[in-house]
PDB file of N, CA and C in Angstrom:
ATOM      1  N   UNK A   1      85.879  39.334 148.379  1.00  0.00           N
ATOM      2  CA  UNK A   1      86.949  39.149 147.438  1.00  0.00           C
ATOM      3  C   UNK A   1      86.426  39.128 145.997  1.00  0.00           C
ATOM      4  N   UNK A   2      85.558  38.397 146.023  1.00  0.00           N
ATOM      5  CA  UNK A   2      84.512  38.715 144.762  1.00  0.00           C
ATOM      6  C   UNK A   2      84.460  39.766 144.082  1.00  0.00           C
ATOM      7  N   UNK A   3      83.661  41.033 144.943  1.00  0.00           N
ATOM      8  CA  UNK A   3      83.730  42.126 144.252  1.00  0.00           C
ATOM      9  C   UNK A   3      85.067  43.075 143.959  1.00  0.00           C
ATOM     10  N   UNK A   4      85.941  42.483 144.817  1.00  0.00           N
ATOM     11  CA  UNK A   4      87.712  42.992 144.260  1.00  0.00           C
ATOM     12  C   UNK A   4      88.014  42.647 142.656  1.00  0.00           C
ATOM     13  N   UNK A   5      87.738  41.241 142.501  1.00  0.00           N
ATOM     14  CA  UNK A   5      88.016  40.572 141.394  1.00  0.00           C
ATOM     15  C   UNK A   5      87.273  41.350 140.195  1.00  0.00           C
ATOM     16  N   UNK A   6      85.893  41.743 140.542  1.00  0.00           N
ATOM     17  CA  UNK A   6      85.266  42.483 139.646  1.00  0.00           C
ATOM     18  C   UNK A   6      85.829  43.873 139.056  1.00  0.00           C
ATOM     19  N   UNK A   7      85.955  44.039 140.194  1.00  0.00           N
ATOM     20  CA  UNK A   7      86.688  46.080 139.861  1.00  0.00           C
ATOM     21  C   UNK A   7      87.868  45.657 139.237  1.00  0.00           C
ATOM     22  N   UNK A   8      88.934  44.849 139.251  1.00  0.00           N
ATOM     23  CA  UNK A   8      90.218  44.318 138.792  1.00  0.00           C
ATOM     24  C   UNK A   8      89.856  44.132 136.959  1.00  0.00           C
ATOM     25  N   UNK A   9      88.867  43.421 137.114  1.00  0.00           N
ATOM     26  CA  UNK A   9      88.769  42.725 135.649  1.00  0.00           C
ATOM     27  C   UNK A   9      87.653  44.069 134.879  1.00  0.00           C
ATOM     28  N   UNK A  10      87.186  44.767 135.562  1.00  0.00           N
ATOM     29  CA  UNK A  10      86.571  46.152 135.182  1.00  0.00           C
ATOM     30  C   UNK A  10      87.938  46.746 134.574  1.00  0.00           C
ATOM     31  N   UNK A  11      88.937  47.040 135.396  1.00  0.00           N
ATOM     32  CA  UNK A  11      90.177  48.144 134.763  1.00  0.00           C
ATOM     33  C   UNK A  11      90.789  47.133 133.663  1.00  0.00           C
ATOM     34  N   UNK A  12      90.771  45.979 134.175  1.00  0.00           N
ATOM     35  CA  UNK A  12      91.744  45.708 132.780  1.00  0.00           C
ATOM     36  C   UNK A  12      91.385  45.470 131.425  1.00  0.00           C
ATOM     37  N   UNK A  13      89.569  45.825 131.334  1.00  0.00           N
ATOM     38  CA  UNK A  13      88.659  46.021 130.268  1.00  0.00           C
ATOM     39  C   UNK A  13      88.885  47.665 130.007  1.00  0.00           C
ATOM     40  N   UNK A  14      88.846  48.666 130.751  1.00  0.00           N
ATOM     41  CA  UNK A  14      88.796  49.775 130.514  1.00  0.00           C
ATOM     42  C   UNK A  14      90.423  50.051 129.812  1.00  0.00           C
ATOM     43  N   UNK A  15      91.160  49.350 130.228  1.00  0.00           N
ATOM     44  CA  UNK A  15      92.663  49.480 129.982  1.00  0.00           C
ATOM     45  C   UNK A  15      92.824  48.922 128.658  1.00  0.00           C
ATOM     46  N   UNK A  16      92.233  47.488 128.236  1.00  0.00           N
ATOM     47  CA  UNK A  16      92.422  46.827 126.722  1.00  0.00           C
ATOM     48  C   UNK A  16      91.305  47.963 125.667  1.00  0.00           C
ATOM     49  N   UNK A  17      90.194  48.273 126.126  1.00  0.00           N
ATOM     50  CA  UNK A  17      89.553  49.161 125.163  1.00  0.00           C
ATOM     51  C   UNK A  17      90.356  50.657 124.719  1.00  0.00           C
ATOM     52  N   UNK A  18      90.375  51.029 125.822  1.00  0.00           N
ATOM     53  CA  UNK A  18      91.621  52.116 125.762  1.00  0.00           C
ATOM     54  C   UNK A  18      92.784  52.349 125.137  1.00  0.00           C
ATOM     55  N   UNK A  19      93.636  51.058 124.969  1.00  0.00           N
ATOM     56  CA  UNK A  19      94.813  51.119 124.418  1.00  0.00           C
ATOM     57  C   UNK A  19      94.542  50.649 123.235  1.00  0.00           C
ATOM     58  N   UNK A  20      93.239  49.424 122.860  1.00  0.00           N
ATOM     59  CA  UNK A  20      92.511  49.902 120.999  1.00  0.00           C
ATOM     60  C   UNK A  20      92.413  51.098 120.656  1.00  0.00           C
ATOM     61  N   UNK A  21      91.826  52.180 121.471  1.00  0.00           N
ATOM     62  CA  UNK A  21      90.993  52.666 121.019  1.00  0.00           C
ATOM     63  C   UNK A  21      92.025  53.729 120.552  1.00  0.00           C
ATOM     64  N   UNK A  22      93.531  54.148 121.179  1.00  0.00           N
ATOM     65  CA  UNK A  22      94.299  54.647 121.290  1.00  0.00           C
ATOM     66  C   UNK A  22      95.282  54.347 120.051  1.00  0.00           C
ATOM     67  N   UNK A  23      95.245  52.961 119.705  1.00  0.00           N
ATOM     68  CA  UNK A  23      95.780  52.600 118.572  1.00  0.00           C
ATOM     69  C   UNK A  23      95.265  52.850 117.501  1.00  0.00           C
ATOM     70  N   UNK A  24      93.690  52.973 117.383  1.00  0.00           N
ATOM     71  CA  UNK A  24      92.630  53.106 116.078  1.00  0.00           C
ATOM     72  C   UNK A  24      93.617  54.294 115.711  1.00  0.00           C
ATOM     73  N   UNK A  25      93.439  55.129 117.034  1.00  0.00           N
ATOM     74  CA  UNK A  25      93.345  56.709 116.436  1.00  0.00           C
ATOM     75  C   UNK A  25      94.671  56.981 116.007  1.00  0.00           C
ATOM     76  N   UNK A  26      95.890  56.225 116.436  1.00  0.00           N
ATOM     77  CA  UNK A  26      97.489  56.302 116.106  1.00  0.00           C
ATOM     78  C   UNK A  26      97.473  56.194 114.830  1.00  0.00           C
ATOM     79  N   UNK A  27      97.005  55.198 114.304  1.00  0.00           N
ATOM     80  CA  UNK A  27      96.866  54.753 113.101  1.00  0.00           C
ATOM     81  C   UNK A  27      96.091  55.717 111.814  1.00  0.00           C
ATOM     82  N   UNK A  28      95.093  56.077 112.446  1.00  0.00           N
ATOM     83  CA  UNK A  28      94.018  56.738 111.825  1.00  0.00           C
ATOM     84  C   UNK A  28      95.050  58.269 111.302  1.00  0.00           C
ATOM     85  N   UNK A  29      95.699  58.390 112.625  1.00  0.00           N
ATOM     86  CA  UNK A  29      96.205  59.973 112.394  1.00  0.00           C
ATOM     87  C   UNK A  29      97.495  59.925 112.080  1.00  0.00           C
ATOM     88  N   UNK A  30      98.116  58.669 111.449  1.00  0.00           N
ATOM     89  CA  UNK A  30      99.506  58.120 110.116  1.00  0.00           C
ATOM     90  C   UNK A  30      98.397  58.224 108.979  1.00  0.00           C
ATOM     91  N   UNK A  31      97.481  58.016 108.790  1.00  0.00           N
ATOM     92  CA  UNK A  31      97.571  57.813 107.408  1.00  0.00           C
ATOM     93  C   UNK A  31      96.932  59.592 107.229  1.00  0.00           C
ATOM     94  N   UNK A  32      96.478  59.716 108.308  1.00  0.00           N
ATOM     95  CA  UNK A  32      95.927  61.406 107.342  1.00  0.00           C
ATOM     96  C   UNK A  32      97.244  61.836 107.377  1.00  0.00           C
ATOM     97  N   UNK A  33      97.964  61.972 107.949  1.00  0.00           N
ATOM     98  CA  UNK A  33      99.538  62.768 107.925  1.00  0.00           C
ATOM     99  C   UNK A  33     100.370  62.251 106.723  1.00  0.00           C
ATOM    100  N   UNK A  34     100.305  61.243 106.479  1.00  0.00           N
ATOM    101  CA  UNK A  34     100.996  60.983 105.357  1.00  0.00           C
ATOM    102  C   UNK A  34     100.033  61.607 103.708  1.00  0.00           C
ATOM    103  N   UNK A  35      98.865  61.591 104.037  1.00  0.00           N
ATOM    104  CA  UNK A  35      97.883  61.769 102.907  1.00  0.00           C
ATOM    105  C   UNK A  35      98.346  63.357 102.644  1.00  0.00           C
ATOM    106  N   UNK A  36      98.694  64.274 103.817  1.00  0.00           N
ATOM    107  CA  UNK A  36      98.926  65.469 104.150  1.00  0.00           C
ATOM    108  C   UNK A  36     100.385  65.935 103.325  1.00  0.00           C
ATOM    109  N   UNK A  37     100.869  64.987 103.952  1.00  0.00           N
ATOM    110  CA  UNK A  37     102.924  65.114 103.051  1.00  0.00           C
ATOM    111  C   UNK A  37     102.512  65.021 101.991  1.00  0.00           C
ATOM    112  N   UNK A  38     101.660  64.183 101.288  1.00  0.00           N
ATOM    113  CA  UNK A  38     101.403  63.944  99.574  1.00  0.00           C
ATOM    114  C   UNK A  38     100.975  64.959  98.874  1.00  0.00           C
ATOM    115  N   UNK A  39     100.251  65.583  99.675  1.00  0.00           N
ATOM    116  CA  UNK A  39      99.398  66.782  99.042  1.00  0.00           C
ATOM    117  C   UNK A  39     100.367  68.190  99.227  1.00  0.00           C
ATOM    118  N   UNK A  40     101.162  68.278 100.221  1.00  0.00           N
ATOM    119  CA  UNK A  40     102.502  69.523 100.693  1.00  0.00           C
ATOM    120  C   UNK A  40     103.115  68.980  99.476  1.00  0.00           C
ATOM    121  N   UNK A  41     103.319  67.749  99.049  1.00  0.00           N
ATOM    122  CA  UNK A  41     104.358  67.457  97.844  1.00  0.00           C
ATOM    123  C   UNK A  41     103.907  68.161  96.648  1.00  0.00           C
ATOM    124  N   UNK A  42     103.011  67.729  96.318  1.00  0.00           N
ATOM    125  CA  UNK A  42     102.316  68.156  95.224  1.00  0.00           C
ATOM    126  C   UNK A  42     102.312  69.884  94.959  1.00  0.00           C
ATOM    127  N   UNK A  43     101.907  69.937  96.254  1.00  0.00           N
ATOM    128  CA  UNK A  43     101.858  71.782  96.030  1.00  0.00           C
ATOM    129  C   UNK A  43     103.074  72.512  96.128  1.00  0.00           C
ATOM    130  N   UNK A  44     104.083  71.538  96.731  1.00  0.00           N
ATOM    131  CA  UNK A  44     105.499  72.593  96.051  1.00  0.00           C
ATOM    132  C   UNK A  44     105.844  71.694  94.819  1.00  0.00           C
ATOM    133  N   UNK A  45     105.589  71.114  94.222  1.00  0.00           N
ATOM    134  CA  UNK A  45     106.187  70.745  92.329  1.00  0.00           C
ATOM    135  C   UNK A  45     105.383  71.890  91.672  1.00  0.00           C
ATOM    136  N   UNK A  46     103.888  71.787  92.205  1.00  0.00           N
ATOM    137  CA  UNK A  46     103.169  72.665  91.348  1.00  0.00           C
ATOM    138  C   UNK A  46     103.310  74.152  91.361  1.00  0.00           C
ATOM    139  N   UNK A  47     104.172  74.475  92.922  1.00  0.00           N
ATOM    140  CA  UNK A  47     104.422  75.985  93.080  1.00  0.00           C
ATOM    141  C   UNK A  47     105.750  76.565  92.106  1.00  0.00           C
ATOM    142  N   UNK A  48     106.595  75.186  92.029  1.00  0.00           N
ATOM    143  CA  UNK A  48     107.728  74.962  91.477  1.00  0.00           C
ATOM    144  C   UNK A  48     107.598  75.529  89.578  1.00  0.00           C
ATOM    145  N   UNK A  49     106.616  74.525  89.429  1.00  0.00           N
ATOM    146  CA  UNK A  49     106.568  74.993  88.090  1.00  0.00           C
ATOM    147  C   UNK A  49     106.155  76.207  87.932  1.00  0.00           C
ATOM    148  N   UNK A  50     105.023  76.687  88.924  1.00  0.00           N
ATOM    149  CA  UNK A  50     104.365  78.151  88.074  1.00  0.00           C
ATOM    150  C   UNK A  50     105.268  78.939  88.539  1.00  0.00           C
ATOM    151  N   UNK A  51     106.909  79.375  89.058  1.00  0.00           N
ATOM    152  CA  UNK A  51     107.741  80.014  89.291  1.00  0.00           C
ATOM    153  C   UNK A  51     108.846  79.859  88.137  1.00  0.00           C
ATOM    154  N   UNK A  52     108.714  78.556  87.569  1.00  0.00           N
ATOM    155  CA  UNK A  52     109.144  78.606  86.100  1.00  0.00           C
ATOM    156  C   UNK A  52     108.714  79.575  85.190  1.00  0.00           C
ATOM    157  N   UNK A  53     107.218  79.202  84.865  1.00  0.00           N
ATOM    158  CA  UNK A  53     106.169  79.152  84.098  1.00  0.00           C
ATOM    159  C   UNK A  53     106.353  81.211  84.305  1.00  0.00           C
ATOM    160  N   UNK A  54     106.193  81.819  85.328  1.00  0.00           N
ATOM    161  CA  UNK A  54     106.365  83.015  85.833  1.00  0.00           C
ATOM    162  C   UNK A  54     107.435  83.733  84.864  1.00  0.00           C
ATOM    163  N   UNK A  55     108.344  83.089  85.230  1.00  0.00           N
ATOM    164  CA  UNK A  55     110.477  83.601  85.174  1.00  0.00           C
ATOM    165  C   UNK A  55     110.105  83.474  83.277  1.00  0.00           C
ATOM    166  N   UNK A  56     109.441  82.512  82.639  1.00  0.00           N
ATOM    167  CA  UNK A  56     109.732  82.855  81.116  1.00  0.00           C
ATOM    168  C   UNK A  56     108.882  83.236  80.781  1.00  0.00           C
ATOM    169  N   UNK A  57     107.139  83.894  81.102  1.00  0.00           N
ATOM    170  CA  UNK A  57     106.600  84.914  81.099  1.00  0.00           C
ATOM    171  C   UNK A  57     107.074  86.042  81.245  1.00  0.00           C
ATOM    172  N   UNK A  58     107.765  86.363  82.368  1.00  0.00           N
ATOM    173  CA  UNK A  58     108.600  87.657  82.492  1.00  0.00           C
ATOM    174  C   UNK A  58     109.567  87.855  81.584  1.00  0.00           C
ATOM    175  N   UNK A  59     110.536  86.937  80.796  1.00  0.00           N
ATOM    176  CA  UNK A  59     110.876  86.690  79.934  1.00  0.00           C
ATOM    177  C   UNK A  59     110.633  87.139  78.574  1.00  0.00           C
ATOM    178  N   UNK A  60     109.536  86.251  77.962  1.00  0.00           N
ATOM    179  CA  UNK A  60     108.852  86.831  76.944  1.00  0.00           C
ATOM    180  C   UNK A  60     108.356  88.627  77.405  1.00  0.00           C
ATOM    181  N   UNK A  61     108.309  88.776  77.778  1.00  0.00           N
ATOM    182  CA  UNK A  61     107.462  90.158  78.405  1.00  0.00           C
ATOM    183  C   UNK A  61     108.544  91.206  77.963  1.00  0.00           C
ATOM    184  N   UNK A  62     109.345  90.631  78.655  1.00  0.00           N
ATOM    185  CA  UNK A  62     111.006  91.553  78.459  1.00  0.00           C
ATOM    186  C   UNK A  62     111.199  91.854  76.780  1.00  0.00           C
ATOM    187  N   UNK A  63     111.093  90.523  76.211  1.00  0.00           N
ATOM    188  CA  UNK A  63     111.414  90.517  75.216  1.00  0.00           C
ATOM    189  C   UNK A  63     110.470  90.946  74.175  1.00  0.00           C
ATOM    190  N   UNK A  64     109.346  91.324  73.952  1.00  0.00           N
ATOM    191  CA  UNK A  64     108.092  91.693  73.214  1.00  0.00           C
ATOM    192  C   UNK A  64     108.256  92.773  73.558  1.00  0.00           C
ATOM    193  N   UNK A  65     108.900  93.807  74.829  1.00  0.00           N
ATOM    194  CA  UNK A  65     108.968  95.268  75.131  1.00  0.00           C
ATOM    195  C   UNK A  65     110.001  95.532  74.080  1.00  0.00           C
ATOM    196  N   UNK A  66     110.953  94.988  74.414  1.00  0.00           N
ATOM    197  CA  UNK A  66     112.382  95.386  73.402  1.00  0.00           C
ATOM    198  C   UNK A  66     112.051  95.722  71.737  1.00  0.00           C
ATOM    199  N   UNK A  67     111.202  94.169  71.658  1.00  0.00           N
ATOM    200  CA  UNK A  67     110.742  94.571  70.191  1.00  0.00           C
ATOM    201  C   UNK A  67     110.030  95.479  69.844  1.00  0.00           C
ATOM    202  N   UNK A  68     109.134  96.095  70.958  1.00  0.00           N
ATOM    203  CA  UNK A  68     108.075  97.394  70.535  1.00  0.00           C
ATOM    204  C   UNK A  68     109.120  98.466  70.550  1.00  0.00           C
ATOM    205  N   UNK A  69     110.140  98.799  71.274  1.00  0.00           N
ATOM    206  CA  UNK A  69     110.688  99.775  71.420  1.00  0.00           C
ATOM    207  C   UNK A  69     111.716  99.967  70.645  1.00  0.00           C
ATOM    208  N   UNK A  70     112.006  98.719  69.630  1.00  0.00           N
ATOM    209  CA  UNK A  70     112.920  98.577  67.823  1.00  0.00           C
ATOM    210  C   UNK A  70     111.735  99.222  66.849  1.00  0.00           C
ATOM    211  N   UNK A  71     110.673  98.581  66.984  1.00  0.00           N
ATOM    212  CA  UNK A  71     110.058  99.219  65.861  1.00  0.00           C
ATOM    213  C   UNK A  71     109.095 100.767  65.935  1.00  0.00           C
ATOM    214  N   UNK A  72     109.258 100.855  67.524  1.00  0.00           N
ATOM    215  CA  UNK A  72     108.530 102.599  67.605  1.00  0.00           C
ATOM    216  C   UNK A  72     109.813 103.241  67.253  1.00  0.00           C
ATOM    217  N   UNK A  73     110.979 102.992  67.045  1.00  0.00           N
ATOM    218  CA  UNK A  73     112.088 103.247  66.507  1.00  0.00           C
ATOM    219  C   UNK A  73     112.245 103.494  65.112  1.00  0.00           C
ATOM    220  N   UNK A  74     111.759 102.159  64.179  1.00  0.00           N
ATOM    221  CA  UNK A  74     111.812 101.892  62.940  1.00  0.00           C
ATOM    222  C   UNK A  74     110.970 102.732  62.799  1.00  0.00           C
ATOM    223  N   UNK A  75     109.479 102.985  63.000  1.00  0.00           N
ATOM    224  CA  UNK A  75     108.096 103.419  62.606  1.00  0.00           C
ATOM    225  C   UNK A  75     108.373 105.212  62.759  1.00  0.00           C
ATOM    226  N   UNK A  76     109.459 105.759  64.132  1.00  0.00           N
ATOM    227  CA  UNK A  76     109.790 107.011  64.133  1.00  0.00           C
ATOM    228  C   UNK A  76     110.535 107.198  62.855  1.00  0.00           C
ATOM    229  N   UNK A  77     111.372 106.839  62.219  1.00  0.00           N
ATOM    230  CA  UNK A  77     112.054 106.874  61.563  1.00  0.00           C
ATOM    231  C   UNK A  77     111.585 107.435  59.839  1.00  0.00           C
ATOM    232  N   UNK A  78     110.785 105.974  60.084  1.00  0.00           N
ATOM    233  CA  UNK A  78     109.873 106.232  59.308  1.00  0.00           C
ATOM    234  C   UNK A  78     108.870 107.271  58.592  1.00  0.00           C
ATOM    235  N   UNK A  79     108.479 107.539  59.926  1.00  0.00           N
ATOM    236  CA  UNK A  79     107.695 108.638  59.711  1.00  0.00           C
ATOM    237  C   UNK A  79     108.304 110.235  59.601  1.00  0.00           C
ATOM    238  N   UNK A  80     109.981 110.228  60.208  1.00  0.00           N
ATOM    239  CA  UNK A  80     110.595 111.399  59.861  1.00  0.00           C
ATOM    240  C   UNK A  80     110.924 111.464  58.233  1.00  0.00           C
ATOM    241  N   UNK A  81     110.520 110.135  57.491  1.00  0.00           N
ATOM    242  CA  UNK A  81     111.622 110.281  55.922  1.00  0.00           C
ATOM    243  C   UNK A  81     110.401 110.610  55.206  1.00  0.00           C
ATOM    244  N   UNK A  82     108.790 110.195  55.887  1.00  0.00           N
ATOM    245  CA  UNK A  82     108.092 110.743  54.867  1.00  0.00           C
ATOM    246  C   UNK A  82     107.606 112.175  54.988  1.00  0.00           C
ATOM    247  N   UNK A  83     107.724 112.249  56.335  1.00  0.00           N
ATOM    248  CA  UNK A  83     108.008 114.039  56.640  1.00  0.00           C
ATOM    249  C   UNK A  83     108.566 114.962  56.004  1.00  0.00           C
ATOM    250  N   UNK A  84     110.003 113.933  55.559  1.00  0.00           N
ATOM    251  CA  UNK A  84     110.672 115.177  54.729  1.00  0.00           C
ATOM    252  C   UNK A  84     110.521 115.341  53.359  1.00  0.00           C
ATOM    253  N   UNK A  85     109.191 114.061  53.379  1.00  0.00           N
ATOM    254  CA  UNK A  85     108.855 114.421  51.503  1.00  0.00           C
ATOM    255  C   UNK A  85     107.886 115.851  51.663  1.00  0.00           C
ATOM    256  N   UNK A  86     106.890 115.431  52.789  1.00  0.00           N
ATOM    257  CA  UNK A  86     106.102 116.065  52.341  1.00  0.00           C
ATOM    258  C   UNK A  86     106.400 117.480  53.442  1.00  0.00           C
ATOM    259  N   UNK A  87     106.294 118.666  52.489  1.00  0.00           N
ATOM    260  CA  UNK A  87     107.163 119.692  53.157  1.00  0.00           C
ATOM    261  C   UNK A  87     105.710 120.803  53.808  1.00  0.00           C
ATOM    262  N   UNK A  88     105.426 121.555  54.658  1.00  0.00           N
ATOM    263  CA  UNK A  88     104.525 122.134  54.605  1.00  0.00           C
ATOM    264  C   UNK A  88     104.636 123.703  53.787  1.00  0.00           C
ATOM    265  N   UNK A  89     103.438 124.184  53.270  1.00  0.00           N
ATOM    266  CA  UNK A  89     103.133 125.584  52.521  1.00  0.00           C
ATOM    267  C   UNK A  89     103.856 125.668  53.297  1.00  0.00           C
ATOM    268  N   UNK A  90     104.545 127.169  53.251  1.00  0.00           N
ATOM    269  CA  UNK A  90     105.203 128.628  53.709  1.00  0.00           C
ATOM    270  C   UNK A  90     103.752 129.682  53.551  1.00  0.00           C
ATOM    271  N   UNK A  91     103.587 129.952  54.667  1.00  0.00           N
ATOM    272  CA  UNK A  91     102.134 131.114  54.690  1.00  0.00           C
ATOM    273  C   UNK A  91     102.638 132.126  54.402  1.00  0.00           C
ATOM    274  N   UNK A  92     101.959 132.926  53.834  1.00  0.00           N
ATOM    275  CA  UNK A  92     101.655 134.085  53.846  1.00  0.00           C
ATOM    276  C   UNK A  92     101.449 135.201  54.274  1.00  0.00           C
ATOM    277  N   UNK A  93     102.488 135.980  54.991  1.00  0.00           N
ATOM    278  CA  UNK A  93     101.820 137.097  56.198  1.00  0.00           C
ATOM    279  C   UNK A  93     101.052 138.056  55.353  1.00  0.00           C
ATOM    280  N   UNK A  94      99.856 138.450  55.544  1.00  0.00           N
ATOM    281  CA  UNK A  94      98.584 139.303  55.045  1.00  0.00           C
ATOM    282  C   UNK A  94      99.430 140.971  55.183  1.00  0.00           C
ATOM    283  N   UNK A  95      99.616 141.214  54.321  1.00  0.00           N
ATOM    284  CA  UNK A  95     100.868 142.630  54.175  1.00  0.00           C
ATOM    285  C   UNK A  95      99.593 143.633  55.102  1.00  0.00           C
ATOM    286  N   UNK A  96      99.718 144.133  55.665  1.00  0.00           N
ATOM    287  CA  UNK A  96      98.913 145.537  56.615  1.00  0.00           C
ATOM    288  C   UNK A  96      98.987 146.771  55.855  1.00  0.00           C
ATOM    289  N   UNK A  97      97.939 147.424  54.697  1.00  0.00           N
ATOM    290  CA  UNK A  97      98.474 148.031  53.921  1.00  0.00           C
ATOM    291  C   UNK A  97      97.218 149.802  54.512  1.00  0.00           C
TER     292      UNK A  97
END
């Protein structure tokens, strides 16, 4: 009966270490999961902004094209009024005599 008692009080050591050891790791693997959500948080605010940050880059972009394409406008313009100052010679056809 002795050695019954032994094997008995054997499992219910293997059973209390077990269900620590089971808890360490419950525990252990809440806090990395939560450490995990913090950091998923972080990286959509931060994805958040550079999709801002993106949208008024594209923005400005839009808008700095428009302006090049007013003043290759102005600058054509330009360059047709001093064109018409300056007129070119009329050549000369070499008479074939």
């Amino acid at each position: 009966m002795g050695e019954r008692m032994d094997d008995f009080l054997k499992m219910d050591i293997f059973f209390g270490v077990t269900t620590v050891a089971v808890l360490v790791i419950s525990v252990l693997l809440v806090m990395v999961l939560i450490r995990l959500l913090r950091i998923l948080k972080t990286v959509d605010e931060v994805s958040e902004i550079v999709q801002e940050e993106a949208a008024e880059i594209r923005d400005d972009i839009r808008e700095v094209r428009t302006q090049v394409k007013r003043e290759a406008v102005k600058a054509g313009q330009l360059l047709g009024l001093f064109a018409g100052f300056v007129k070119p010679k009329a050549r000369r056809k070499k008479s074939s005599s």
